[in-house]
C-alpha atoms as a PDB file:
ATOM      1  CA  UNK A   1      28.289  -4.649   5.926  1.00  0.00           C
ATOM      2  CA  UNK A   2      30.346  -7.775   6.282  1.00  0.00           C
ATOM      3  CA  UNK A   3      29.662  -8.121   2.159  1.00  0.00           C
ATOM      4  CA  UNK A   4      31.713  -5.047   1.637  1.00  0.00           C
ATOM      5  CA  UNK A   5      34.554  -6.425   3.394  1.00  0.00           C
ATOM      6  CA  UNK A   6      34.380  -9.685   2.317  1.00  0.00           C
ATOM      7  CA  UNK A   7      33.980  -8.964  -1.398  1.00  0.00           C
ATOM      8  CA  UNK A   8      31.865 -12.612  -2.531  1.00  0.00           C
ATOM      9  CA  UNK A   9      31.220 -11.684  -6.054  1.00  0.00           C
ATOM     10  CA  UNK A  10      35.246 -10.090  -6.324  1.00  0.00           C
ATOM     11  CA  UNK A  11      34.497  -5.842  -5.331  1.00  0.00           C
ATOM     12  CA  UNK A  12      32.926  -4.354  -2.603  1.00  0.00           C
ATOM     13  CA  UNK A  13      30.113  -2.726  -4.811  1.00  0.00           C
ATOM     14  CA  UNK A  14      28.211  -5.808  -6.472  1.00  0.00           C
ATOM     15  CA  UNK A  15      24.898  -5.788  -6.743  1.00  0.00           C
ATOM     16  CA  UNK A  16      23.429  -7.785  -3.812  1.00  0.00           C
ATOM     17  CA  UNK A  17      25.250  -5.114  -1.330  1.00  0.00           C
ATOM     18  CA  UNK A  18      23.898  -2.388  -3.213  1.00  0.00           C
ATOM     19  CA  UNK A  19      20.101  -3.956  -3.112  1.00  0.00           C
ATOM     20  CA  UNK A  20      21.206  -4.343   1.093  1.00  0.00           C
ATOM     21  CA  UNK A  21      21.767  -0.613   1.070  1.00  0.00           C
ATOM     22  CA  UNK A  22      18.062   0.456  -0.643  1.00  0.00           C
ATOM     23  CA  UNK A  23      16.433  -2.115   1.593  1.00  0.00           C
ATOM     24  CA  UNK A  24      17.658  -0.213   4.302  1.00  0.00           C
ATOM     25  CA  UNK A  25      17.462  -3.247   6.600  1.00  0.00           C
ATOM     26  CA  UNK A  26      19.908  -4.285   9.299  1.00  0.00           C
ATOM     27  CA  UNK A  27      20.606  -7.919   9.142  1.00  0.00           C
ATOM     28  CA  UNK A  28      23.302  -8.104  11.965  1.00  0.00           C
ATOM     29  CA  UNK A  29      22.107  -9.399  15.256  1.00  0.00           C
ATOM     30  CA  UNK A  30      20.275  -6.932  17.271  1.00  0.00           C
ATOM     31  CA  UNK A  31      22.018  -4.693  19.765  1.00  0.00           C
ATOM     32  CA  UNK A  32      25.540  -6.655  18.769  1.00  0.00           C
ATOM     33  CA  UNK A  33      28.701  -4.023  17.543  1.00  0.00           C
ATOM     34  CA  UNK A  34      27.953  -4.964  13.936  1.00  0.00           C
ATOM     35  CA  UNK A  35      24.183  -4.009  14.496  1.00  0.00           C
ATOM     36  CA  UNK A  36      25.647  -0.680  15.738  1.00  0.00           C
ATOM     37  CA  UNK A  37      28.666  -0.173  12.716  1.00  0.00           C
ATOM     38  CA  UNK A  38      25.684  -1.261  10.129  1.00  0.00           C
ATOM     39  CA  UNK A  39      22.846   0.862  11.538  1.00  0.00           C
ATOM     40  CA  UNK A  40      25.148   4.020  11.361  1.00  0.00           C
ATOM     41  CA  UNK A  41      26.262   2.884   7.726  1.00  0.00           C
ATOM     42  CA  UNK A  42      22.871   2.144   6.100  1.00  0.00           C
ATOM     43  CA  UNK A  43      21.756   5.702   7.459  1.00  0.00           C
ATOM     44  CA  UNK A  44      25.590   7.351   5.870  1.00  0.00           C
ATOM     45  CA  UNK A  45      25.391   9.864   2.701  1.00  0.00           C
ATOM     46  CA  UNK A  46      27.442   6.775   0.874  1.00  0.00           C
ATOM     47  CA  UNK A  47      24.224   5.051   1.078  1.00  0.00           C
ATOM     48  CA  UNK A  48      21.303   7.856   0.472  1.00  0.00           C
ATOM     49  CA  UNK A  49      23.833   8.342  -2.357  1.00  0.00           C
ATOM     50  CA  UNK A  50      22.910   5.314  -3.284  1.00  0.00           C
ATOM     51  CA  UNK A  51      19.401   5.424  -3.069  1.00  0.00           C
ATOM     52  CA  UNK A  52      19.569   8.927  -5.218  1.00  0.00           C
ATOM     53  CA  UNK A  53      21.018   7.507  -7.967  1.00  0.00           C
ATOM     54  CA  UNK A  54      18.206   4.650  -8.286  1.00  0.00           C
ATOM     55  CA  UNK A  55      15.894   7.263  -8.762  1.00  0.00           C
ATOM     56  CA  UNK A  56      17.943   9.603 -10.245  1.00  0.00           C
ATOM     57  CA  UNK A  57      18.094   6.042 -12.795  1.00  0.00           C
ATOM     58  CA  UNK A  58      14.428   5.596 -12.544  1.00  0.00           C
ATOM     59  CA  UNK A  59      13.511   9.237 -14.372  1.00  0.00           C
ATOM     60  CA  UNK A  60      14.156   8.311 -17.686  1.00  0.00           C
ATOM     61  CA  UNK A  61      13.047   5.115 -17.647  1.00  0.00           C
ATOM     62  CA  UNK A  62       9.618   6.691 -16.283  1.00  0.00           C
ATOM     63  CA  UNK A  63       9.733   9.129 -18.922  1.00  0.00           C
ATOM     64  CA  UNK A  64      10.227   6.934 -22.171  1.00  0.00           C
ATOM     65  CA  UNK A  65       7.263   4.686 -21.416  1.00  0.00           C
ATOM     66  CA  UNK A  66       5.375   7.799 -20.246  1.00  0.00           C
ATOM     67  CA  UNK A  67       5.997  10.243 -22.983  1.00  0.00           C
ATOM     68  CA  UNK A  68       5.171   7.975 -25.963  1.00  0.00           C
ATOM     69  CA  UNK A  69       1.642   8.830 -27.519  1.00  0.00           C
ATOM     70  CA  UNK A  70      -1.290   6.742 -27.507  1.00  0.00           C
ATOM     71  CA  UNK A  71      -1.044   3.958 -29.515  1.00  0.00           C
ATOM     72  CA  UNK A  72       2.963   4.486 -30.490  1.00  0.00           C
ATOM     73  CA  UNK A  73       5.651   1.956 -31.040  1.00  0.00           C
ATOM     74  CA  UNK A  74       6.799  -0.244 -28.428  1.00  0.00           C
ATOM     75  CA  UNK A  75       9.849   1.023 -26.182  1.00  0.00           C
ATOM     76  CA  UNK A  76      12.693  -0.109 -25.883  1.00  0.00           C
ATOM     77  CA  UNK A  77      15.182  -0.032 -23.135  1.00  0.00           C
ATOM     78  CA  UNK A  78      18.657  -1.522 -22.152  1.00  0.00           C
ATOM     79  CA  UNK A  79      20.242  -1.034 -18.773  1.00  0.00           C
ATOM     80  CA  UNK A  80      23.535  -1.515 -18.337  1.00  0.00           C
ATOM     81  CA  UNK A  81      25.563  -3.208 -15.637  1.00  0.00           C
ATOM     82  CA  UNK A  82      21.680  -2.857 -14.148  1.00  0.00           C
ATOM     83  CA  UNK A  83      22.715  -5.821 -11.302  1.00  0.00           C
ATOM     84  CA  UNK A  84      19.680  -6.327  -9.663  1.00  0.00           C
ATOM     85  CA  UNK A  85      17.221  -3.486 -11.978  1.00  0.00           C
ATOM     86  CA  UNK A  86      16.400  -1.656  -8.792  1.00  0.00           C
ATOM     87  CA  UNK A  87      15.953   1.416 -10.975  1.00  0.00           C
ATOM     88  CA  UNK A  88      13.370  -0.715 -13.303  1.00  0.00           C
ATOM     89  CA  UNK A  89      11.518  -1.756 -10.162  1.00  0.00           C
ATOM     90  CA  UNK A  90      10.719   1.234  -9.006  1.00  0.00           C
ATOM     91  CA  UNK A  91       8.837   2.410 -11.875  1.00  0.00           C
ATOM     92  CA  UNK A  92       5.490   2.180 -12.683  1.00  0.00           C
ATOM     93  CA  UNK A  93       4.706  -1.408 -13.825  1.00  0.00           C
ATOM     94  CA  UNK A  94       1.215   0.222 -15.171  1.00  0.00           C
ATOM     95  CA  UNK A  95       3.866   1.983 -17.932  1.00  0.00           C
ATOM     96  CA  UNK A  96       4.485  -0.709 -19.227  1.00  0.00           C
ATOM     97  CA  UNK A  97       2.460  -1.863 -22.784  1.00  0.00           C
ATOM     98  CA  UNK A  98       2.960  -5.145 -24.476  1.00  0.00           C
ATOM     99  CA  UNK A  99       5.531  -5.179 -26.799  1.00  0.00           C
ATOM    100  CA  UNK A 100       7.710  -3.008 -24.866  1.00  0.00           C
ATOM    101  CA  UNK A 101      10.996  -4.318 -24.471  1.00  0.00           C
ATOM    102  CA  UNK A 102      13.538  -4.386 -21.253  1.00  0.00           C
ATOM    103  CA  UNK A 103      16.657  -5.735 -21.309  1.00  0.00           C
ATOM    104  CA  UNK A 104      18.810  -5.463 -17.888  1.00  0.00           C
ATOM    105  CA  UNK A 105      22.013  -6.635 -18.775  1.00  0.00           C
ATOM    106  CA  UNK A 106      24.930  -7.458 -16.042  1.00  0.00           C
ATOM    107  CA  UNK A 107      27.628  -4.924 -17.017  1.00  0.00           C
ATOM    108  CA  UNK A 108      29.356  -8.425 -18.775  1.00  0.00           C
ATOM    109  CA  UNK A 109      27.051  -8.473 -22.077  1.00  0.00           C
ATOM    110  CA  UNK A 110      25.304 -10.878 -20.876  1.00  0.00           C
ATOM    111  CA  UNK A 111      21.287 -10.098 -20.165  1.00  0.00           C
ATOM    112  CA  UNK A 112      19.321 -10.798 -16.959  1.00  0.00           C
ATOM    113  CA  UNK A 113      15.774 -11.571 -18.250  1.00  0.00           C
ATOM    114  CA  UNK A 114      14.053 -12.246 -15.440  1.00  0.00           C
ATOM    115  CA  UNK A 115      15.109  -9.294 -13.654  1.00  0.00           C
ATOM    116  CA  UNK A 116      13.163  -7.089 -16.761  1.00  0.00           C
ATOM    117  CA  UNK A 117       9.922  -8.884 -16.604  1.00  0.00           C
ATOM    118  CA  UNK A 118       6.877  -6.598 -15.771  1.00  0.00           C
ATOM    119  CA  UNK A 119       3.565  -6.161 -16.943  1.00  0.00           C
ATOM    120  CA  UNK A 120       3.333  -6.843 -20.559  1.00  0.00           C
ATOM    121  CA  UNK A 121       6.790  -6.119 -21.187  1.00  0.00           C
ATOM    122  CA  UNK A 122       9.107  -9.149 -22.689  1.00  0.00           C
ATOM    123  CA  UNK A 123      12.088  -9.526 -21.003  1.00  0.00           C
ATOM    124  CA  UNK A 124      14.958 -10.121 -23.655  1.00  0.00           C
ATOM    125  CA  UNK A 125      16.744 -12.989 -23.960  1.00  0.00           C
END
């Protein structure tokens, strides 16, 4: 959790400490105090809070490509201040139809196109 405190990208919260929290891994070195301090907070409520809200994220995303009828218009979705898409991820790439539309963007305007490239979606540039 050495991110949090050290704050790379400017805030505790960015998006590559938030993708270390759903990965659920422990980088520090095994059986070493940070090991310990970073086992106990990968497993806190601050981080299955976490977790909840990339699914919590992922519903309507699921249920716009879902809930379109055979043969409908192309979807299209913006996610904002998406960092690394983990919400996008975890949907269904198999919901995706060509045409369809994704444009993670990274909370500054700007869009992260790769990051929204699935299937036959087109990732926005």
């Amino acid at each position: 959790m050495r991110r949090a405190q050290d704050r790379p990208r400017g805030h505790a919260g960015d998006f590559e400490t938030v993708e270390y929290l759903l990965a659920g891994r422990n980088g520090a070195d095994p059986g070493s105090g940070g090991w310990y301090l970073d086992e106990h907070l990968l497993h806190a409520p601050i981080a299955q809070q976490q977790r909840n809200r990339t699914a919590h994220r992922a519903r309507p995303i699921s249920a716009a490509l879902a809930g379109r009828p055979p043969g409908g218009h192309p979807v299209r979705i913006l996610l904002i201040a998406s960092g690394g898409a983990a919400d996008l991820r975890t949907v269904d790439p198999g919901l995706l139809e060509t045409g369809d539309v994704v444009v993670p963007n990274d909370g500054r305007g700007r869009p992260r196109p790769r990051a929204g490239h699935a299937a036959g979606a087109t990732p926005a540039a």
